[in-house]
C-alpha atoms as a PDB file:
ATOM      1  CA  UNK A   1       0.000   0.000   0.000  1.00  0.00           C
ATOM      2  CA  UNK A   2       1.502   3.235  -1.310  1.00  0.00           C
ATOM      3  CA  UNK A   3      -0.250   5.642   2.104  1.00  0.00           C
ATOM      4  CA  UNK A   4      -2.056   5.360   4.869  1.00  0.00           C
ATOM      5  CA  UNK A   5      -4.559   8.025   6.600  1.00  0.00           C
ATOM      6  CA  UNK A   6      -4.899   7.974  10.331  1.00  0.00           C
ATOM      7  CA  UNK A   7      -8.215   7.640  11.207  1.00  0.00           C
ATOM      8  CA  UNK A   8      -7.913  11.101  13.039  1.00  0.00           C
ATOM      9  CA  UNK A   9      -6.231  12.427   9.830  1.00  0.00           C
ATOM     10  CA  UNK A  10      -9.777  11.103   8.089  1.00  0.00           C
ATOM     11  CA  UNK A  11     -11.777  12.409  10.766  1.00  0.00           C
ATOM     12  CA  UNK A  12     -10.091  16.294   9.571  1.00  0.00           C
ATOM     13  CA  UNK A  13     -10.432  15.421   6.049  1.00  0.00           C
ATOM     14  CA  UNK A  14     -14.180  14.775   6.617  1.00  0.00           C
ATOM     15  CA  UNK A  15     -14.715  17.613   8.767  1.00  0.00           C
ATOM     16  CA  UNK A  16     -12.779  19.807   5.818  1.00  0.00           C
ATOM     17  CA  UNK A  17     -15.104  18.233   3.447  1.00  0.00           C
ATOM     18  CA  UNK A  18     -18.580  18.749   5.176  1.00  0.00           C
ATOM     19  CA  UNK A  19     -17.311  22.536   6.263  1.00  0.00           C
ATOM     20  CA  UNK A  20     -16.777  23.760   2.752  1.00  0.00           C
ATOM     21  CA  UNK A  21     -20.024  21.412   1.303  1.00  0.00           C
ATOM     22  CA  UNK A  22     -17.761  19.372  -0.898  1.00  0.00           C
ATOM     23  CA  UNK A  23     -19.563  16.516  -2.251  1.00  0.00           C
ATOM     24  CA  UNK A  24     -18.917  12.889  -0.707  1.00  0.00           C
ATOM     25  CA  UNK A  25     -17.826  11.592  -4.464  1.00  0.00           C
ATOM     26  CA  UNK A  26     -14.360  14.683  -4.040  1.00  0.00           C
ATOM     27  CA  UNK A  27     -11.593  12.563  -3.460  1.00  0.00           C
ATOM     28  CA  UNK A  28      -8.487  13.412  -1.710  1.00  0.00           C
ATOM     29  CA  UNK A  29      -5.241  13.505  -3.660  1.00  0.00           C
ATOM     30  CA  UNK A  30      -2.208  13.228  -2.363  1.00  0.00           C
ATOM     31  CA  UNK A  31       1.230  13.873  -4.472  1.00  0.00           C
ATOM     32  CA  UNK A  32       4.383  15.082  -4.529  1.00  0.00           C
ATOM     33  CA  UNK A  33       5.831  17.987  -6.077  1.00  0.00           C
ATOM     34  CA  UNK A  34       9.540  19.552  -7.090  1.00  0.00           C
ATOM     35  CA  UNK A  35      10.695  22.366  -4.967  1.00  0.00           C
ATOM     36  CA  UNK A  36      10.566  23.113  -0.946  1.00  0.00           C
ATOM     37  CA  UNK A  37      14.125  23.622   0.854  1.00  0.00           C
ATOM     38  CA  UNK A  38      14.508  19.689   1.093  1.00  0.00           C
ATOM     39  CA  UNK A  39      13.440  19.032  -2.722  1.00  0.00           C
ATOM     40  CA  UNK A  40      10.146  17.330  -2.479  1.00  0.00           C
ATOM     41  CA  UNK A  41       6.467  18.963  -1.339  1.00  0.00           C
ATOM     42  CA  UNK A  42       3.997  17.205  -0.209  1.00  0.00           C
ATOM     43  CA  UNK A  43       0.451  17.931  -1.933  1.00  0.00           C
ATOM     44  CA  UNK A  44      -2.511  17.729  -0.697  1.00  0.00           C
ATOM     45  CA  UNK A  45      -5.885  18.707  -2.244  1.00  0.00           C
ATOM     46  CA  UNK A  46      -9.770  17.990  -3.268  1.00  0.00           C
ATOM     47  CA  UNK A  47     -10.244  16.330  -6.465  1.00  0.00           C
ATOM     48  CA  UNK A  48     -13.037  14.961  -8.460  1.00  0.00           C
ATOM     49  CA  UNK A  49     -10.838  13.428 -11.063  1.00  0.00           C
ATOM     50  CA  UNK A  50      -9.940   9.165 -10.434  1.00  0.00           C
ATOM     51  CA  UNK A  51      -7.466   8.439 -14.059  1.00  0.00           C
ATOM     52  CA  UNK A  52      -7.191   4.068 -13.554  1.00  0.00           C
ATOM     53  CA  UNK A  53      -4.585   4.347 -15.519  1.00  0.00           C
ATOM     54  CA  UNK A  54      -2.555   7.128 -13.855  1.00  0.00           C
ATOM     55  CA  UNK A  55      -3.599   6.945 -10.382  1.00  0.00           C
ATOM     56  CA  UNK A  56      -4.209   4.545  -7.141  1.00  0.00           C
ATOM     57  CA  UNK A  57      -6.913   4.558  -5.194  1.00  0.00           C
ATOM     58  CA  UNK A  58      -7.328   3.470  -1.000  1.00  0.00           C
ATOM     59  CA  UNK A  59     -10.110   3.798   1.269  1.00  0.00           C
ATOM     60  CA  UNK A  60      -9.121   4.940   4.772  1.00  0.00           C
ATOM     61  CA  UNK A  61     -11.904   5.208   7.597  1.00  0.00           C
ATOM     62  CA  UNK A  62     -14.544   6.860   4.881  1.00  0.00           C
ATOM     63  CA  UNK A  63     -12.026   8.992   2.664  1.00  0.00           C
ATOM     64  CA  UNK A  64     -11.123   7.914  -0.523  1.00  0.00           C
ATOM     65  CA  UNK A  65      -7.574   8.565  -1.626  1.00  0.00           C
ATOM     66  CA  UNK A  66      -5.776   8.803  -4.948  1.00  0.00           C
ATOM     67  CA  UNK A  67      -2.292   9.390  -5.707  1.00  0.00           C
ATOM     68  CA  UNK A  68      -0.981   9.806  -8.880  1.00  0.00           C
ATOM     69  CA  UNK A  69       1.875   6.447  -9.820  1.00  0.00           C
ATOM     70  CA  UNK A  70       4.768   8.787  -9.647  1.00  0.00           C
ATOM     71  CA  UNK A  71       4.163  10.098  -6.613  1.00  0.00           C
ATOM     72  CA  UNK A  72       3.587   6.487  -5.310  1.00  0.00           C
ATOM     73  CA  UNK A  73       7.292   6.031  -5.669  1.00  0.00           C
ATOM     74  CA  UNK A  74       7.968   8.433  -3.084  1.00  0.00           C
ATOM     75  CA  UNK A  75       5.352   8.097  -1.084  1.00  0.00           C
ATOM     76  CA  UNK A  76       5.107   3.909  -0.564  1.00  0.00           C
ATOM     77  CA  UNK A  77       4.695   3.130   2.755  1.00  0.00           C
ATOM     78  CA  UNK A  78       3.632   6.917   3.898  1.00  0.00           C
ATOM     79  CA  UNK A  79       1.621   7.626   7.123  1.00  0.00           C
ATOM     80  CA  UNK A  80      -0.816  10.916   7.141  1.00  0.00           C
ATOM     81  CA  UNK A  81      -1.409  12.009  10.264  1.00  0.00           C
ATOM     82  CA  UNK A  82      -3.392  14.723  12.028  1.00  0.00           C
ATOM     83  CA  UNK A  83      -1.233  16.849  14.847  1.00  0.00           C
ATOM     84  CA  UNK A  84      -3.367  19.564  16.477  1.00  0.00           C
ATOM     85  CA  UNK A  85      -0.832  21.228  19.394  1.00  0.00           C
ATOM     86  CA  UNK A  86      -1.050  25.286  20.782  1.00  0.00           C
ATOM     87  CA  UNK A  87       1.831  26.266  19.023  1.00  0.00           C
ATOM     88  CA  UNK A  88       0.269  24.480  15.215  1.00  0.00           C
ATOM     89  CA  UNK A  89      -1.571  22.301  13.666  1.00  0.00           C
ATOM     90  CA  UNK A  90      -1.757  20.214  10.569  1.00  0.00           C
ATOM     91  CA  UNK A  91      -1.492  16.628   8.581  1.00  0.00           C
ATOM     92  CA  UNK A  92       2.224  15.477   9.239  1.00  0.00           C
ATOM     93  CA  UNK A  93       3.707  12.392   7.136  1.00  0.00           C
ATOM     94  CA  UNK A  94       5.610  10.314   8.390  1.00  0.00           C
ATOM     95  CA  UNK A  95       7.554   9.166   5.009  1.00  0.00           C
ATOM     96  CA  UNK A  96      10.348   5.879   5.368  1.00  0.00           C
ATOM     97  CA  UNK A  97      11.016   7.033   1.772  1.00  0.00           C
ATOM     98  CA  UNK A  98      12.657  10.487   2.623  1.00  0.00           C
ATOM     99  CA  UNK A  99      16.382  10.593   3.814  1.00  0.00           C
ATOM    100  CA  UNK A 100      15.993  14.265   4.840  1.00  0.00           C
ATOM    101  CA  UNK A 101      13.266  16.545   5.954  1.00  0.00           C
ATOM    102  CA  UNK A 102      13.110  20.393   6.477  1.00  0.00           C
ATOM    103  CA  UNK A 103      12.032  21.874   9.817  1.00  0.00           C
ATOM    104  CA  UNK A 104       8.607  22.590   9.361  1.00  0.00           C
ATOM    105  CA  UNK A 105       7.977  19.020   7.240  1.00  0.00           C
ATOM    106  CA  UNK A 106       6.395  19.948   4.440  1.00  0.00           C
ATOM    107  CA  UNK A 107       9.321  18.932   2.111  1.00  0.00           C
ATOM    108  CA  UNK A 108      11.575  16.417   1.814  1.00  0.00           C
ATOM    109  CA  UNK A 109      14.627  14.524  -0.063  1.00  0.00           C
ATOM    110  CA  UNK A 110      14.321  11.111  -1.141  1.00  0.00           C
END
């Protein structure tokens, strides 16, 4: 399995998705992108768009995923998490894949 999503992770996704009335078929991509101080950013964002052929698709506790296969290669065996602190909050991965992160984790270097 290419990711995982926390089932608290799910539980913000859902509440993102019923807060902005985004229908229950928008699917949640996840990808990778150049750039970031470490190389790699992580993507996330609504989509209504499922290509067989291009992409993967997981259920995790009521959210659909889909990642796109190239961004499967960096992201196999990624955990999304939900971390809600005073000083911030946000989805976190936890990536075995990357060999060096920035500070705030929203890039890395595979």
């Amino acid at each position: 399995m290419a990711i995982k999503l926390t089932e608290r992770a799910a539980e913000e996704v859902l509440r993102f998705r019923k807060e902005h009335n985004f229908d229950d078929t928008m699917l949640l991509r996840i990808g990778v992108a150049g750039g970031g101080c470490s190389g790699f950013n992580y993507t996330l964002n609504f989509d209504d768009s499922f290509d067989e052929k291009a992409d993967s698709k997981y259920d995790h506790h009521g959210v659909s995923v889909v990642v796109d296969k190239k961004s499967a290669l960096y992201l196999d065996g990624t955990e999304v998490d939900w971390f809600d602190s005073l000083e911030k909050q946000g989805f976190t991965f936890n990536n075995p894949n990357a060999v060096k992160s920035c500070g705030c984790g929203s890039s890395f270097q595979a």
